[in-house]
N, C-alpha and C. Protein backbone atom coordinates (compact mmCIF):
# COMPACT_ATOMS: atom_id res chain seq x y z
N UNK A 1 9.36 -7.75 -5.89
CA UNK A 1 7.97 -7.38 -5.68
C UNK A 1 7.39 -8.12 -4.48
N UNK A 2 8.11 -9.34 -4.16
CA UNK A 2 7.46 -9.97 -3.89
C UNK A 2 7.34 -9.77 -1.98
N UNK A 3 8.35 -8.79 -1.10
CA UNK A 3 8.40 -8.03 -0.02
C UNK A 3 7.75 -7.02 0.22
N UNK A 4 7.64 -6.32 -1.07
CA UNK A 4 6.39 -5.00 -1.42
C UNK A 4 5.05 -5.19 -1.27
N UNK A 5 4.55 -6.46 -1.35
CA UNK A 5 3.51 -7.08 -1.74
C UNK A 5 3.08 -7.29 -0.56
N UNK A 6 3.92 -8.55 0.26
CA UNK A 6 3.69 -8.63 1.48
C UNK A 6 3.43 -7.27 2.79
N UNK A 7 4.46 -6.87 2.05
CA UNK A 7 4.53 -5.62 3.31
C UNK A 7 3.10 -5.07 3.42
N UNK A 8 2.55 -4.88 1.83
CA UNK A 8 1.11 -3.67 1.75
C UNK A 8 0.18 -4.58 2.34
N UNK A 9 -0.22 -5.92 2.15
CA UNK A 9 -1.47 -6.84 2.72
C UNK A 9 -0.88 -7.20 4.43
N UNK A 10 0.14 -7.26 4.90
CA UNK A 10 0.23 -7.17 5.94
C UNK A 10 -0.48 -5.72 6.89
N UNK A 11 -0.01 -5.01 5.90
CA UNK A 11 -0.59 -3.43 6.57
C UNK A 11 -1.74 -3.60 6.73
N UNK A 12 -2.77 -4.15 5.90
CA UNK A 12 -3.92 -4.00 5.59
C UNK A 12 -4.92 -4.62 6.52
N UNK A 13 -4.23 -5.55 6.70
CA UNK A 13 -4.53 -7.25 7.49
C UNK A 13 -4.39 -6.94 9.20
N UNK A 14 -3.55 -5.68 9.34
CA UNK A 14 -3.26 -5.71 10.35
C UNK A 14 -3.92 -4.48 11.06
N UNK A 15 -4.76 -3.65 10.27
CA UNK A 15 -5.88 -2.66 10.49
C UNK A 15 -7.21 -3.32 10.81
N UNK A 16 -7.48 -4.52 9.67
CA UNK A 16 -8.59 -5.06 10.13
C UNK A 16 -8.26 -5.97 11.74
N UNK A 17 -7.05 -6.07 12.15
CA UNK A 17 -6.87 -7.33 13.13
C UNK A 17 -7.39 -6.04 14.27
N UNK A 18 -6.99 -5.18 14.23
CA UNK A 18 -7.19 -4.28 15.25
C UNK A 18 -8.90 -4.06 15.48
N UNK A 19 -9.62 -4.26 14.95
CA UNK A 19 -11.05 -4.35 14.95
C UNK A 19 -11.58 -5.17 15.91
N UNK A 20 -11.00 -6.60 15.99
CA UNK A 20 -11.36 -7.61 17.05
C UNK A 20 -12.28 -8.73 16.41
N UNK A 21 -13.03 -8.60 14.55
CA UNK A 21 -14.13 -8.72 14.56
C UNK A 21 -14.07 -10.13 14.03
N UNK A 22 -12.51 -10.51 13.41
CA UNK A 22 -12.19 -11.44 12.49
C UNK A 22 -11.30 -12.19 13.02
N UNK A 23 -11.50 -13.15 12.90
CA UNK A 23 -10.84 -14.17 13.17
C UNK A 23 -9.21 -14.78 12.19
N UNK A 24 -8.02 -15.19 13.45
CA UNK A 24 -7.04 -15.45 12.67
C UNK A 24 -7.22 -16.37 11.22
N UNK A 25 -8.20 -16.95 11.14
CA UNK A 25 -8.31 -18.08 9.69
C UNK A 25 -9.07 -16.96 8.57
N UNK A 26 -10.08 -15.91 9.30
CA UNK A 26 -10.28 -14.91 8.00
C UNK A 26 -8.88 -14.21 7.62
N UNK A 27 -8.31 -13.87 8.59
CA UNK A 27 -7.34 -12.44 8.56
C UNK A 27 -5.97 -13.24 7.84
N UNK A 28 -5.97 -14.80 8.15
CA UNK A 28 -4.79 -15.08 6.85
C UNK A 28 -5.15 -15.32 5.35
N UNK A 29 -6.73 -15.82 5.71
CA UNK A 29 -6.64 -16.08 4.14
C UNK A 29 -6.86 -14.59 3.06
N UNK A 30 -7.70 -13.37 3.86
CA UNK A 30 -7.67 -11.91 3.12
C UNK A 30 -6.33 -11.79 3.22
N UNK A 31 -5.16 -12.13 3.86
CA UNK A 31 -3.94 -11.44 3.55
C UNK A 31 -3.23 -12.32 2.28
N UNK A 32 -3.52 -13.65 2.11
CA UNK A 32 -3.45 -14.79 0.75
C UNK A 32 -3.58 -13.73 -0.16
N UNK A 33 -5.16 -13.70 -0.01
CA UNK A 33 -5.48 -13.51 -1.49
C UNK A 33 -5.42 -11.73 -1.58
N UNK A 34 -5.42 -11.18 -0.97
CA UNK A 34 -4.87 -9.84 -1.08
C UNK A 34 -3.68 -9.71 -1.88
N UNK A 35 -2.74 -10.33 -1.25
CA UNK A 35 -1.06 -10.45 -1.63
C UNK A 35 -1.28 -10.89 -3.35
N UNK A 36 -2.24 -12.05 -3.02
CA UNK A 36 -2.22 -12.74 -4.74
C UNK A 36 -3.16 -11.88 -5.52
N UNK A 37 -4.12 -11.19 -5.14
CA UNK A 37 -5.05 -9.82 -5.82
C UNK A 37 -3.58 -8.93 -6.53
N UNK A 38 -2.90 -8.47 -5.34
CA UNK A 38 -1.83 -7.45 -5.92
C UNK A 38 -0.66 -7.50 -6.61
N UNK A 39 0.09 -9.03 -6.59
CA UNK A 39 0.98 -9.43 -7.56
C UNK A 39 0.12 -9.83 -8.89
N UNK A 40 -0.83 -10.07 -9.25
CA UNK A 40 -1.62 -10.65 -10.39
C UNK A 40 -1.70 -8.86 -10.89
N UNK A 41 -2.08 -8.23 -9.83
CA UNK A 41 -2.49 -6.55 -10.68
C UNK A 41 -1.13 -5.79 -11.44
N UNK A 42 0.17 -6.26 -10.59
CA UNK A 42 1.39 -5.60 -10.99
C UNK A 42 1.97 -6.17 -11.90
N UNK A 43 1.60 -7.36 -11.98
CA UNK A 43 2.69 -8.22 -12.42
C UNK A 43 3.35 -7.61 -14.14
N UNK A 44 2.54 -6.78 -14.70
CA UNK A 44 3.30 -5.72 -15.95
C UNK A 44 2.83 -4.68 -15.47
N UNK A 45 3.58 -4.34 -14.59
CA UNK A 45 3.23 -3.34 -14.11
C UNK A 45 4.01 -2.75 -12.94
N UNK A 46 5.69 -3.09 -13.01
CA UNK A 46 6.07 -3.24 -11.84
C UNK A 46 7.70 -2.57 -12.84
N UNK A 47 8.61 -2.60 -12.56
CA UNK A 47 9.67 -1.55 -13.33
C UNK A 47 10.69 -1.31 -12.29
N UNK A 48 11.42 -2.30 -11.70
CA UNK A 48 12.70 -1.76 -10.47
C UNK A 48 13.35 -1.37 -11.32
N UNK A 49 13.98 -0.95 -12.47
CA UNK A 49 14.93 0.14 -13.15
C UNK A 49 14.42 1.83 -13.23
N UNK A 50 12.92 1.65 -13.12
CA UNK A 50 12.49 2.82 -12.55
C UNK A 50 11.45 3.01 -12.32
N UNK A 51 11.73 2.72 -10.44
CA UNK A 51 10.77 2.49 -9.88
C UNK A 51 9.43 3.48 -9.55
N UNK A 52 9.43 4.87 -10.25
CA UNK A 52 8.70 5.86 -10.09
C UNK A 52 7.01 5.16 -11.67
N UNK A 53 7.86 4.91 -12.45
CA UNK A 53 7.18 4.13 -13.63
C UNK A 53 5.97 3.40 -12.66
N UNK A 54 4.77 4.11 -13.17
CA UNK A 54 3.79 2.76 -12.94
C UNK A 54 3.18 3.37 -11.53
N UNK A 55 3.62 4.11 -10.92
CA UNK A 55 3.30 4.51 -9.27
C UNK A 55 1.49 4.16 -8.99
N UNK A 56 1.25 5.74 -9.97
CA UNK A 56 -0.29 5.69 -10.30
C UNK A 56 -1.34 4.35 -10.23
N UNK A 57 -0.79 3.43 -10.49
CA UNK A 57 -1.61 2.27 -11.24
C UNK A 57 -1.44 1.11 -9.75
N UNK A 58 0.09 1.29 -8.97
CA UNK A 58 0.09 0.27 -8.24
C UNK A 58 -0.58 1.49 -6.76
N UNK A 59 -0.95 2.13 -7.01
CA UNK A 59 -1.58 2.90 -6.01
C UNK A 59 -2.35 2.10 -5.35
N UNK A 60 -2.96 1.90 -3.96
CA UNK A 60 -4.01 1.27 -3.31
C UNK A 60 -4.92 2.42 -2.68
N UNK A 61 -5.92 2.46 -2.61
CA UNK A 61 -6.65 3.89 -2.69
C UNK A 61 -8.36 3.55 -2.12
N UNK A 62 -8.72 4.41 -0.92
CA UNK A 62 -9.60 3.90 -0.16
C UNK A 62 -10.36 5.82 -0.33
N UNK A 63 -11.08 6.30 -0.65
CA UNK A 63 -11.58 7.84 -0.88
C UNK A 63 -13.17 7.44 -0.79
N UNK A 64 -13.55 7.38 0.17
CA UNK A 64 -15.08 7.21 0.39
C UNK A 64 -15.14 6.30 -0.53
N UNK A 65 -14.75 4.93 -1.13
CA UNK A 65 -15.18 4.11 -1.91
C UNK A 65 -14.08 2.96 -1.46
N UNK A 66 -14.71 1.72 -1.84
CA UNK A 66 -13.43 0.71 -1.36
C UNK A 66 -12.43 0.54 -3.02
N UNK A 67 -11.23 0.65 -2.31
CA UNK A 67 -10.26 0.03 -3.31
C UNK A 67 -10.87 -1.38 -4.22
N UNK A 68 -10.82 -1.51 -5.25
CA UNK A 68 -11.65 -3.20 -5.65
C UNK A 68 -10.35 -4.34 -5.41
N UNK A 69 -9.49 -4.37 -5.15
CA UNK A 69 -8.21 -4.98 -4.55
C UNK A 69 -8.55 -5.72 -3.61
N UNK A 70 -8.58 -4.79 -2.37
CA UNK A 70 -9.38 -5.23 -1.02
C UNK A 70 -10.52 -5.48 -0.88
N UNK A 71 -11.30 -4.78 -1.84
CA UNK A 71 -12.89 -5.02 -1.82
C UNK A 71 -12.93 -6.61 -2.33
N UNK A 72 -11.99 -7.17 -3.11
CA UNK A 72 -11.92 -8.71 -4.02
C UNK A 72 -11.66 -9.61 -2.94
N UNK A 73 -10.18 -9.20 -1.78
CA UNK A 73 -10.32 -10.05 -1.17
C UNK A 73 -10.74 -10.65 -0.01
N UNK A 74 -11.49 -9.22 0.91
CA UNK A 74 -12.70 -9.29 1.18
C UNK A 74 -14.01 -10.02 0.99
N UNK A 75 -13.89 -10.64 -0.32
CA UNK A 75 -15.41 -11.44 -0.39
C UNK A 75 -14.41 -12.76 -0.38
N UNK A 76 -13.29 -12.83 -0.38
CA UNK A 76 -13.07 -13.82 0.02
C UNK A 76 -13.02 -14.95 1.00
N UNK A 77 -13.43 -13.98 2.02
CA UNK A 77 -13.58 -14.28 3.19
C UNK A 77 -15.00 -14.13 3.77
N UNK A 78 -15.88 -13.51 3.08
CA UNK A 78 -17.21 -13.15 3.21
C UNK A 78 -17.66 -12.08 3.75
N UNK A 79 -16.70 -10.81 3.65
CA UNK A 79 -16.98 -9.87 4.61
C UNK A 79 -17.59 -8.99 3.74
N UNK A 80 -18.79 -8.34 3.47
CA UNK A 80 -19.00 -7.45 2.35
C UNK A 80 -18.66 -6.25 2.32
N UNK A 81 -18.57 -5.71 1.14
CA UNK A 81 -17.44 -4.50 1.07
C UNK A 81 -18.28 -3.42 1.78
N UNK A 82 -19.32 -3.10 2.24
CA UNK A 82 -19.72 -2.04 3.39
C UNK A 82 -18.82 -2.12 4.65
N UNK A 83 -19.11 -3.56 4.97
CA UNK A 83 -18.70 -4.04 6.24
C UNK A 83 -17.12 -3.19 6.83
N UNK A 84 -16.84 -4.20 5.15
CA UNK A 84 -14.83 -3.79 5.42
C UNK A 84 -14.76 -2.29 5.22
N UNK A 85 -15.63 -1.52 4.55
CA UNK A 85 -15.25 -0.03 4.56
C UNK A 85 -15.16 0.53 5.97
N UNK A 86 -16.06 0.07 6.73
CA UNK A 86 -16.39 0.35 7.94
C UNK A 86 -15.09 0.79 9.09
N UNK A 87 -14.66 -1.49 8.65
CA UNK A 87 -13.45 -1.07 9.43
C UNK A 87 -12.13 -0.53 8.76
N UNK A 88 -11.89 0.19 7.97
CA UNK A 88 -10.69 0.89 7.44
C UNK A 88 -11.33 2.23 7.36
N UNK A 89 -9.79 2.99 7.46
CA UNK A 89 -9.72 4.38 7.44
C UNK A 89 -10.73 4.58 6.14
N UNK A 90 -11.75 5.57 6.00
CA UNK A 90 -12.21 6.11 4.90
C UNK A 90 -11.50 6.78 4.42
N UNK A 91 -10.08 7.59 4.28
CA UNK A 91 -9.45 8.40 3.98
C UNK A 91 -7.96 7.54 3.85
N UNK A 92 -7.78 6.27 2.72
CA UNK A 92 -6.33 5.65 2.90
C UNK A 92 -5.92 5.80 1.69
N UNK A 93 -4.48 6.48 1.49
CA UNK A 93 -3.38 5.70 0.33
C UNK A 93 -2.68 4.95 0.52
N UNK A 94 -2.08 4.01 -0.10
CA UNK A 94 -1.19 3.35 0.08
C UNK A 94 -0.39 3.44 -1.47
N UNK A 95 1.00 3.47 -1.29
CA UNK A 95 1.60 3.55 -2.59
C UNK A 95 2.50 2.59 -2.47
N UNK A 96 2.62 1.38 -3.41
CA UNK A 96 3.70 0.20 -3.55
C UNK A 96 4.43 0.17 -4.83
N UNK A 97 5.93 0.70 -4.31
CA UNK A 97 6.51 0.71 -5.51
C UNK A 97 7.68 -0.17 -5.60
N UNK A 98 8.92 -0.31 -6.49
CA UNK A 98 9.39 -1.32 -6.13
C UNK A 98 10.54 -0.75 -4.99
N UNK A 99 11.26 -1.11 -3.91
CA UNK A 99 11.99 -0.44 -2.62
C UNK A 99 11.07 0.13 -1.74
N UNK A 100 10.20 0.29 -1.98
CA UNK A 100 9.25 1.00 -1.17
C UNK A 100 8.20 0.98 -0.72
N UNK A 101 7.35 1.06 -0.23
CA UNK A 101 5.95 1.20 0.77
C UNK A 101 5.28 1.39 1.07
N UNK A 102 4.84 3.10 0.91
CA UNK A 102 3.92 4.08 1.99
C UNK A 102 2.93 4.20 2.06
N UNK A 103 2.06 4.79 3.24
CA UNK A 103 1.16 4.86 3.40
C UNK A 103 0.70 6.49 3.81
N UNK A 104 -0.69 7.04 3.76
CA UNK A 104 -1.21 8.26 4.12
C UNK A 104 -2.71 7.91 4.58
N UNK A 105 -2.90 8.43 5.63
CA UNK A 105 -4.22 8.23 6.39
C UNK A 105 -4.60 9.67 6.21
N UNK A 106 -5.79 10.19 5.51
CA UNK A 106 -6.37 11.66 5.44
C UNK A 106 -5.69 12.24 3.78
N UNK A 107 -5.95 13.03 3.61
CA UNK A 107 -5.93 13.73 2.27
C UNK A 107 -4.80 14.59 3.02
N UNK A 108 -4.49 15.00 4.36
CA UNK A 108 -3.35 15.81 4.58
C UNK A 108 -2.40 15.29 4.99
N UNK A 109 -2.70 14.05 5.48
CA UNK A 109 -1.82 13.07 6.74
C UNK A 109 -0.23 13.35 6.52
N UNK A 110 0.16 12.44 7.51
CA UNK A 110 1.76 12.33 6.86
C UNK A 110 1.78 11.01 6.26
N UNK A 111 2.86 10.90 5.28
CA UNK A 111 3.49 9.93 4.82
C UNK A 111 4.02 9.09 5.40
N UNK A 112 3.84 7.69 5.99
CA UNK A 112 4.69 6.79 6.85
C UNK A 112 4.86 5.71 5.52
N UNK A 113 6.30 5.65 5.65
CA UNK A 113 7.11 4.18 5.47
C UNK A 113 7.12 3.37 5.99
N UNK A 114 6.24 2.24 5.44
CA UNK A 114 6.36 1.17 5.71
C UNK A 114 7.46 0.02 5.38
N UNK A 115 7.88 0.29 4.73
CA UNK A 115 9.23 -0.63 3.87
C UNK A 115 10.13 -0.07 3.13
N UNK A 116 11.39 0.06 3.17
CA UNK A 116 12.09 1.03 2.24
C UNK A 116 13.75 0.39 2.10
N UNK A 117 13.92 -0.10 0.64
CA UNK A 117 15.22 -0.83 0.46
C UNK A 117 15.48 -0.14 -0.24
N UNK A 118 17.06 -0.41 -0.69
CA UNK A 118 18.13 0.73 -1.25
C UNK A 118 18.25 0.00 -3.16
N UNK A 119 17.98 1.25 -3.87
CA UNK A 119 17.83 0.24 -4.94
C UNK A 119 19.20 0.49 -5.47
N UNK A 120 19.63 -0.54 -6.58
CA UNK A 120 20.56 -1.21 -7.12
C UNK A 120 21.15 0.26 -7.48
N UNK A 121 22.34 0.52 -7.47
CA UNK A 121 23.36 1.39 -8.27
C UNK A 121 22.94 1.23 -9.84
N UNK A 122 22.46 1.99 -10.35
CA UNK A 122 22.25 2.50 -11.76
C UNK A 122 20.03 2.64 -12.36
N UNK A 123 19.87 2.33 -11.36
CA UNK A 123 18.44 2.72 -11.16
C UNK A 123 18.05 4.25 -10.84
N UNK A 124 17.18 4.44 -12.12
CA UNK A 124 16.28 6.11 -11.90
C UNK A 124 16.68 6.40 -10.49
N UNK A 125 15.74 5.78 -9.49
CA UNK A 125 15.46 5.79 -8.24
C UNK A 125 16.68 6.42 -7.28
N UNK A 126 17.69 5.54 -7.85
CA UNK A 126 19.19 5.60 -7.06
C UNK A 126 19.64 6.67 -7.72
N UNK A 127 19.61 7.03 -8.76
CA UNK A 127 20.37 8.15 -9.39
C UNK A 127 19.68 9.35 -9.22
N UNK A 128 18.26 9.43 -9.00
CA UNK A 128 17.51 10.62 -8.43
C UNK A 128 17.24 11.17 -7.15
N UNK A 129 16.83 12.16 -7.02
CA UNK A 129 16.35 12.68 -5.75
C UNK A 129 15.31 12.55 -5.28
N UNK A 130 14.47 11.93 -4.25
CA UNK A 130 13.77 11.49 -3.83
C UNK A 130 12.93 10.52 -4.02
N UNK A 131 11.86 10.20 -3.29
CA UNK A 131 11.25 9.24 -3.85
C UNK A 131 9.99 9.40 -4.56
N UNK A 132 9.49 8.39 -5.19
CA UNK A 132 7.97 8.77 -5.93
C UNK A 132 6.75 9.71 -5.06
N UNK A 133 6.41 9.42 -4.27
CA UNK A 133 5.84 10.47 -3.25
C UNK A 133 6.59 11.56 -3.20
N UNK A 134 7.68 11.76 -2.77
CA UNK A 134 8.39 13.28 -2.88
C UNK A 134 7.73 14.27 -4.16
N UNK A 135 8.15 13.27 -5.40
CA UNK A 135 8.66 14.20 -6.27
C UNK A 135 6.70 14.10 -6.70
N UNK A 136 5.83 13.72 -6.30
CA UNK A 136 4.33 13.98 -6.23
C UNK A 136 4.26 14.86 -5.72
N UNK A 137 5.09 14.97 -4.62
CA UNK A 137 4.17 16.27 -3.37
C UNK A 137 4.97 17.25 -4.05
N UNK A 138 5.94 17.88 -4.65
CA UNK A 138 6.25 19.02 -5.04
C UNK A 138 5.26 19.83 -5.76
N UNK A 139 5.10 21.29 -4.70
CA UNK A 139 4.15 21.75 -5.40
C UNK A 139 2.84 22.07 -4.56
N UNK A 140 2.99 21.32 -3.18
CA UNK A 140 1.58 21.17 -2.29
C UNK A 140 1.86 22.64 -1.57
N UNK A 141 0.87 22.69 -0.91
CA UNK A 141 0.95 23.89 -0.21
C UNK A 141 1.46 23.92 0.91
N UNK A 142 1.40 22.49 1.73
CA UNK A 142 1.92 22.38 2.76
C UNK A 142 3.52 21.25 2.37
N UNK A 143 4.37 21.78 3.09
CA UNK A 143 5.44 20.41 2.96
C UNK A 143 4.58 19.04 3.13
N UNK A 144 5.07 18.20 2.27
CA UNK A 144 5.08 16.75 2.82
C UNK A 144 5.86 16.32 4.48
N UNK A 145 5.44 15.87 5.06
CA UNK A 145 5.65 14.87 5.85
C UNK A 145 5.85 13.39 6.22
N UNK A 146 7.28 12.85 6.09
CA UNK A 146 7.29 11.47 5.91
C UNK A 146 7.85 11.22 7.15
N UNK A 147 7.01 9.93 7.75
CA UNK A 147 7.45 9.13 8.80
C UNK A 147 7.93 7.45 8.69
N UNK A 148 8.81 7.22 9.53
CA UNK A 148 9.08 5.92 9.36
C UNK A 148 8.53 5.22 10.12
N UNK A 149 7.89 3.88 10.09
CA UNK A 149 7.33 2.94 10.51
C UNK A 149 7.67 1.82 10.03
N UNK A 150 8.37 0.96 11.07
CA UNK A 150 8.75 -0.65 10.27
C UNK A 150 7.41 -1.89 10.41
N UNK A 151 7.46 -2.64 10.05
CA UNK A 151 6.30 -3.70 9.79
C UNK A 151 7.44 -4.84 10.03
N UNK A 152 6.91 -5.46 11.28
CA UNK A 152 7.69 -6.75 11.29
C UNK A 152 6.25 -7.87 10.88
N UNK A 153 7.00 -8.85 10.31
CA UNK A 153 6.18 -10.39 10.01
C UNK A 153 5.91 -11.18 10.81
């Protein structure tokens, strides 16, 4: 969990860095307590034997309202949750599962991977066809679209 974790508050951390507005001592400690917001939320709630289990719940989810995740660690730093809506996409998913990553900007966007490891031989995941997003989008009107994007540290 604990690469999954990082990977999603890095993403996050690294939308607000693009703003200009925050300073490196805000932008590490929202990525702290972000990281520690989202392992405290998963922590029963997390299932690498099958990693589709639970998707819903570890969802990160920005729909004209702030996620309360980010909105938490946000006041950690003092930024109020208008502020931070401001600077993030109004239109974000993020899905953290265990091997995996992604993100969607827009209700149509594409799917970019942010992180994606190979899970263990005898896992749902490994023994199925696609991934949790895939087997969501079956059914849309338009194909899904997944892109890769790596996140270095």
């Amino acid at each position: 969990m604990k690469k999954e974790v990082s990977t999603a508050a890095s993403f996050v951390t690294r939308l607000l860095r693009t703003t200009g507005l925050l300073s490196e001592d805000q932008l590490e400690q929202f990525s702290r307590s972000l990281e520690e917001a989202l392992r405290d939320h998963y922590r029963h709630h997390w299932f690498p034997q099958t990693p589709c289990r639970g998707s819903g719940y570890r969802c990160i989810r920005i729909n004209h309202k702030m996620d309360p995740l980010i909105g938490k660690a946000a006041c950690t730093i003092g930024l109020p949750r208008d502020q931070l809506f401001s600077l993030l996409p109004s239109e974000l998913t993020m899905w953290v599962d265990p091997y995996e990553v992604s993100y969607r900007i827009g209700e149509d966007g594409s799917i970019c991977v942010l992180y994606e490891s190979t899970p263990p031989v005898g896992t749902a995941e490994a023994d199925s066809r696609g991934s949790c997003k895939e087997q969501l989008m079956i059914g849309r009107s338009s194909p899904a679209k997944v892109n890769m994007m790596t996140v270095s540290s």
